[in-house]
N, C-alpha and C. Protein backbone atom coordinates (compact mmCIF):
# COMPACT_ATOMS: atom_id res chain seq x y z
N UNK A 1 1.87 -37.32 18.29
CA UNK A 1 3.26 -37.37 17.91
C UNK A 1 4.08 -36.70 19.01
N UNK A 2 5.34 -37.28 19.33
CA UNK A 2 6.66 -36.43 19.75
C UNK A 2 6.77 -35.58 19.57
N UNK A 3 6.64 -34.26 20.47
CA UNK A 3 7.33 -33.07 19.62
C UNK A 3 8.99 -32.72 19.77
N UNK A 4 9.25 -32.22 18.41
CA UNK A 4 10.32 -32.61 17.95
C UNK A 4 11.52 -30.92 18.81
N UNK A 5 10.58 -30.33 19.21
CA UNK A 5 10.96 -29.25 20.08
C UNK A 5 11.69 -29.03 21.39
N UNK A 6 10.77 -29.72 21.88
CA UNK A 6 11.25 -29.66 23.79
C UNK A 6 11.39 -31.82 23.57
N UNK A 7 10.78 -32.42 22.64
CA UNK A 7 10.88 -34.12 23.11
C UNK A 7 10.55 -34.45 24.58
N UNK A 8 10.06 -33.93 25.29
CA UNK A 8 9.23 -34.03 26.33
C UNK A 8 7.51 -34.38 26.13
N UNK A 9 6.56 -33.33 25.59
CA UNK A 9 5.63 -33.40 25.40
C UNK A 9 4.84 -34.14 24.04
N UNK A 10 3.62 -34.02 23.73
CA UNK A 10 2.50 -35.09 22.50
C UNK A 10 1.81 -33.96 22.30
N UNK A 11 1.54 -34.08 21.03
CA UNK A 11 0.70 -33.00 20.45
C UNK A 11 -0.42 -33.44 20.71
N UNK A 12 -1.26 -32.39 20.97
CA UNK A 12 -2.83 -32.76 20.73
C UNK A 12 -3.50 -31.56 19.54
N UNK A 13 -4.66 -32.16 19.01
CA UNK A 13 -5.43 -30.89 18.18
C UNK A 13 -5.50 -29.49 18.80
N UNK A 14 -5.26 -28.45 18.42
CA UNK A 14 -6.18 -27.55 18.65
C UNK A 14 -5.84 -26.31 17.74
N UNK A 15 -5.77 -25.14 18.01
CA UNK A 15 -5.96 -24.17 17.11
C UNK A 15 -4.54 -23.55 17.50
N UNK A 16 -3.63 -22.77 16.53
CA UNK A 16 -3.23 -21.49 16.32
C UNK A 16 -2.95 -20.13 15.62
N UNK A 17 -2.70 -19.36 16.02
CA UNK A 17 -2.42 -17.99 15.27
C UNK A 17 -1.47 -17.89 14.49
N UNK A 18 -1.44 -17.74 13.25
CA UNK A 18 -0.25 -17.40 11.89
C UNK A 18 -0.11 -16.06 11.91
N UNK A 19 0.98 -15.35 11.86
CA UNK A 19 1.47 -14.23 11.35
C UNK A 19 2.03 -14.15 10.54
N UNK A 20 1.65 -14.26 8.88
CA UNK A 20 2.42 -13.68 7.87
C UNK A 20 3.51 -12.64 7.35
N UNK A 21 4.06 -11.91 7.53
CA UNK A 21 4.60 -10.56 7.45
C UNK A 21 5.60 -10.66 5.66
N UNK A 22 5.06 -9.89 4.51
CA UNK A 22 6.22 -9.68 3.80
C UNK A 22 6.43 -7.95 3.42
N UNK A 23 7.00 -7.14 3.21
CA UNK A 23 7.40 -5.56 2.90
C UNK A 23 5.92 -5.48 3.97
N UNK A 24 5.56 -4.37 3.34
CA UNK A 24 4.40 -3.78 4.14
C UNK A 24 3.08 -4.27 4.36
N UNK A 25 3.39 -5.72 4.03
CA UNK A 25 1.88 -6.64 4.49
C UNK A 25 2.50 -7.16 5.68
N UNK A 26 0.89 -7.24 6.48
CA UNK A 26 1.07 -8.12 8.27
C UNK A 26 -0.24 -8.51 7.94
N UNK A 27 0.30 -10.21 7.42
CA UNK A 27 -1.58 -10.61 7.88
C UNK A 27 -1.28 -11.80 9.17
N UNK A 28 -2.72 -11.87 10.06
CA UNK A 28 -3.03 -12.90 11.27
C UNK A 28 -4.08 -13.61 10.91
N UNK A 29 -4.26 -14.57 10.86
CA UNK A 29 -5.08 -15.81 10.68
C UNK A 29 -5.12 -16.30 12.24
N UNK A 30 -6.69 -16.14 12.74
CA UNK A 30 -6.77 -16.64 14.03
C UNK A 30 -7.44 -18.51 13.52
N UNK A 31 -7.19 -18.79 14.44
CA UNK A 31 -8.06 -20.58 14.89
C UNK A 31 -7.86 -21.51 13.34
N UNK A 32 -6.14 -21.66 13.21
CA UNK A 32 -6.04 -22.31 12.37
C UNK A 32 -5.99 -23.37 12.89
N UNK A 33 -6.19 -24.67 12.45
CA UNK A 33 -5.82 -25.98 12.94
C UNK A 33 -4.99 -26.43 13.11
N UNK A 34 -4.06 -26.61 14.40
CA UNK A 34 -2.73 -27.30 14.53
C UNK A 34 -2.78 -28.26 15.22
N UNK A 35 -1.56 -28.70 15.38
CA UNK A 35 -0.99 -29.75 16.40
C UNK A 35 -0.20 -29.07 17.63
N UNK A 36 -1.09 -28.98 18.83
CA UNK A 36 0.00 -27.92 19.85
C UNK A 36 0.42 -29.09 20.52
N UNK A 37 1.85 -28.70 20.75
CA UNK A 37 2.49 -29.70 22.41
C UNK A 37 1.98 -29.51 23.03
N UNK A 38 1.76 -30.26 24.31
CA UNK A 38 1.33 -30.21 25.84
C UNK A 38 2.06 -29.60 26.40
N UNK A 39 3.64 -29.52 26.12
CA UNK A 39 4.44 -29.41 27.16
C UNK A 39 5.12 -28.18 26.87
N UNK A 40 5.56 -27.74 25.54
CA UNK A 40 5.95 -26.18 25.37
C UNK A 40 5.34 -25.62 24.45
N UNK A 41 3.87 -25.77 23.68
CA UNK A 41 3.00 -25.46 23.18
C UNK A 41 3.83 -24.77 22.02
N UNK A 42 4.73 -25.50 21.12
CA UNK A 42 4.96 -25.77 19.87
C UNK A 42 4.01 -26.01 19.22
N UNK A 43 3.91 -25.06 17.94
CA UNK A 43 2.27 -25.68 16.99
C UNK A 43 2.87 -26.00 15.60
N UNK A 44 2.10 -27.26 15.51
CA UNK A 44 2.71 -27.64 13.84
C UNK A 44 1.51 -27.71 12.92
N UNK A 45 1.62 -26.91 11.75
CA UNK A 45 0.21 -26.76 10.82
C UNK A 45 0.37 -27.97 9.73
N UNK A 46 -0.63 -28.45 9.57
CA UNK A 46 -0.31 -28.88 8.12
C UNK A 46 -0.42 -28.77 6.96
N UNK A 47 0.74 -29.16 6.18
CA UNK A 47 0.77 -28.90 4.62
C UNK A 47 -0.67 -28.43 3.85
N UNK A 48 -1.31 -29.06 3.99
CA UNK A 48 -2.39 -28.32 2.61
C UNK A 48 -2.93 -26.88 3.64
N UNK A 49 -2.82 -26.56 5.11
CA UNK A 49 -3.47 -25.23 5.89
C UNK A 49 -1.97 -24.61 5.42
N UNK A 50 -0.85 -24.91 5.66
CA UNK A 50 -0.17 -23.98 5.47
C UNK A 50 0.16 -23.50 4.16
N UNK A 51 -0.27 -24.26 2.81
CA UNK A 51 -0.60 -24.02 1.33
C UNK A 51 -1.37 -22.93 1.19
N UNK A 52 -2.88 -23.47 2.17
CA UNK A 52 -3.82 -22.03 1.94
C UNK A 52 -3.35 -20.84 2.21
N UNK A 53 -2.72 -20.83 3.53
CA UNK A 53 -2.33 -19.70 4.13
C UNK A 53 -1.32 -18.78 3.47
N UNK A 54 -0.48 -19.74 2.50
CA UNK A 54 0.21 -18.87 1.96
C UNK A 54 0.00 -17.98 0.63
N UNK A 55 -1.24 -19.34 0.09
CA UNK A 55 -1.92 -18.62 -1.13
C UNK A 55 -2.95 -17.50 -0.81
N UNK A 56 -3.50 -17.33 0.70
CA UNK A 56 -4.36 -16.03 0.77
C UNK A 56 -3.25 -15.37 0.99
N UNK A 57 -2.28 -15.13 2.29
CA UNK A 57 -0.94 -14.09 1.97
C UNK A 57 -1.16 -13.27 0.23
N UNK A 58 0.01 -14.43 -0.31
CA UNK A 58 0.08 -13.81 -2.11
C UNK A 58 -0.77 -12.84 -2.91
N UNK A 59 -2.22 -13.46 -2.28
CA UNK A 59 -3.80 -12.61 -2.92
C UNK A 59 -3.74 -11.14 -2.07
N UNK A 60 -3.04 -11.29 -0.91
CA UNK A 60 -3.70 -10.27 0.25
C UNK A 60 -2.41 -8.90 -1.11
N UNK A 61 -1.35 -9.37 -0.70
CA UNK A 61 -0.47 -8.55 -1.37
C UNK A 61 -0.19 -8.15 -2.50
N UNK A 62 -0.87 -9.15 -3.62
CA UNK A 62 -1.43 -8.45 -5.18
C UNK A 62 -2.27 -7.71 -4.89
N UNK A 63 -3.53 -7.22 -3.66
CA UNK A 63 -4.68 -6.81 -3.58
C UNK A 63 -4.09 -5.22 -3.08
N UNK A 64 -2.97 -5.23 -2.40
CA UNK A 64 -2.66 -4.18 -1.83
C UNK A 64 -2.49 -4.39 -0.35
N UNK A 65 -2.66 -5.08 0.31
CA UNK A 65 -3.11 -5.11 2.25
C UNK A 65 -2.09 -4.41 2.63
N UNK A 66 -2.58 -3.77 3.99
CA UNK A 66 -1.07 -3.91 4.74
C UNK A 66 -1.27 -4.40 6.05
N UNK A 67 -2.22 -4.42 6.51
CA UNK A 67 -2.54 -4.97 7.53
C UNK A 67 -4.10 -5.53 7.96
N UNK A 68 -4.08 -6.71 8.26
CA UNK A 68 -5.14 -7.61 7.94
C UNK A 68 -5.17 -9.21 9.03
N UNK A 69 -6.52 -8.72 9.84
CA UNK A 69 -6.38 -9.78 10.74
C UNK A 69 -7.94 -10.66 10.26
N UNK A 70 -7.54 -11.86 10.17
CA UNK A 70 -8.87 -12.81 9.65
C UNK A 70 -8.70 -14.29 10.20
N UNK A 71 -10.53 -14.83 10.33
CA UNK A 71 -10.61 -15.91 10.77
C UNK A 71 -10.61 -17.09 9.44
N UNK A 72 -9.36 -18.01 9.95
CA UNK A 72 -9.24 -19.03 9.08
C UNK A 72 -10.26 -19.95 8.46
N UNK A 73 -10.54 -19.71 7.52
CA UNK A 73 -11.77 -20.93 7.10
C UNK A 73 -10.92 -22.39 6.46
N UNK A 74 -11.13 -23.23 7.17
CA UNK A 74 -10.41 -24.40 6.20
C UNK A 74 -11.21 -24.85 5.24
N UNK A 75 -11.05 -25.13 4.01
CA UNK A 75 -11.60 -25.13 2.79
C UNK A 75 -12.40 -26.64 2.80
C-alpha cells in the first residue's frame, strides 16, 4: 500500500515497537507486526494486533504495572 504519510514510499511487512503510556503505566511491546514504509518508516498495525495490544495494556493496569517491557505474541 501507499503510505498515506510521506505518499512517496510502499509498505512492506516487518515489525514494530508500541508504547502504551496511561497515569503511571508505560508498557513496550517489542516485534509487533506492522506495515513499515520504505521511505519514512511510518508503521501501521492492524486492527485485531492493535485490539490485543490494547486489551493486554487494560490487564497490565487492573494488575497494577507501571512499567513493563514485553515480547509481542500474536495470538
Amino acid at each position: 500500500m501507499k503510505c498515506v504519510i510521506c505518499k512517496h514510499g510502499e509498505t512492506q511487512p516487518g515489525f514494530a515497537t508500541v508504547t502504551l503510556e496511561r497515569g503511571p503505566t508505560t508498557l513496550v511491546f517489542k516485534n509487533v507486526p506492522a506495515l513499515v514504509c520504505d521511505n519514512c518508516g511510518e508503521e501501521y498495525i492492524a486492527d485485531k494486533d492493535t485490539r490485543a495490544l490494547l486489551s493486554h495494556g487494560e490487564e497490565a493496569i487492573r494488575e497494577g504495572v507501571q512499567v513493563d517491557v514485553r515480547q509481542y505474541l500474536a495470538a
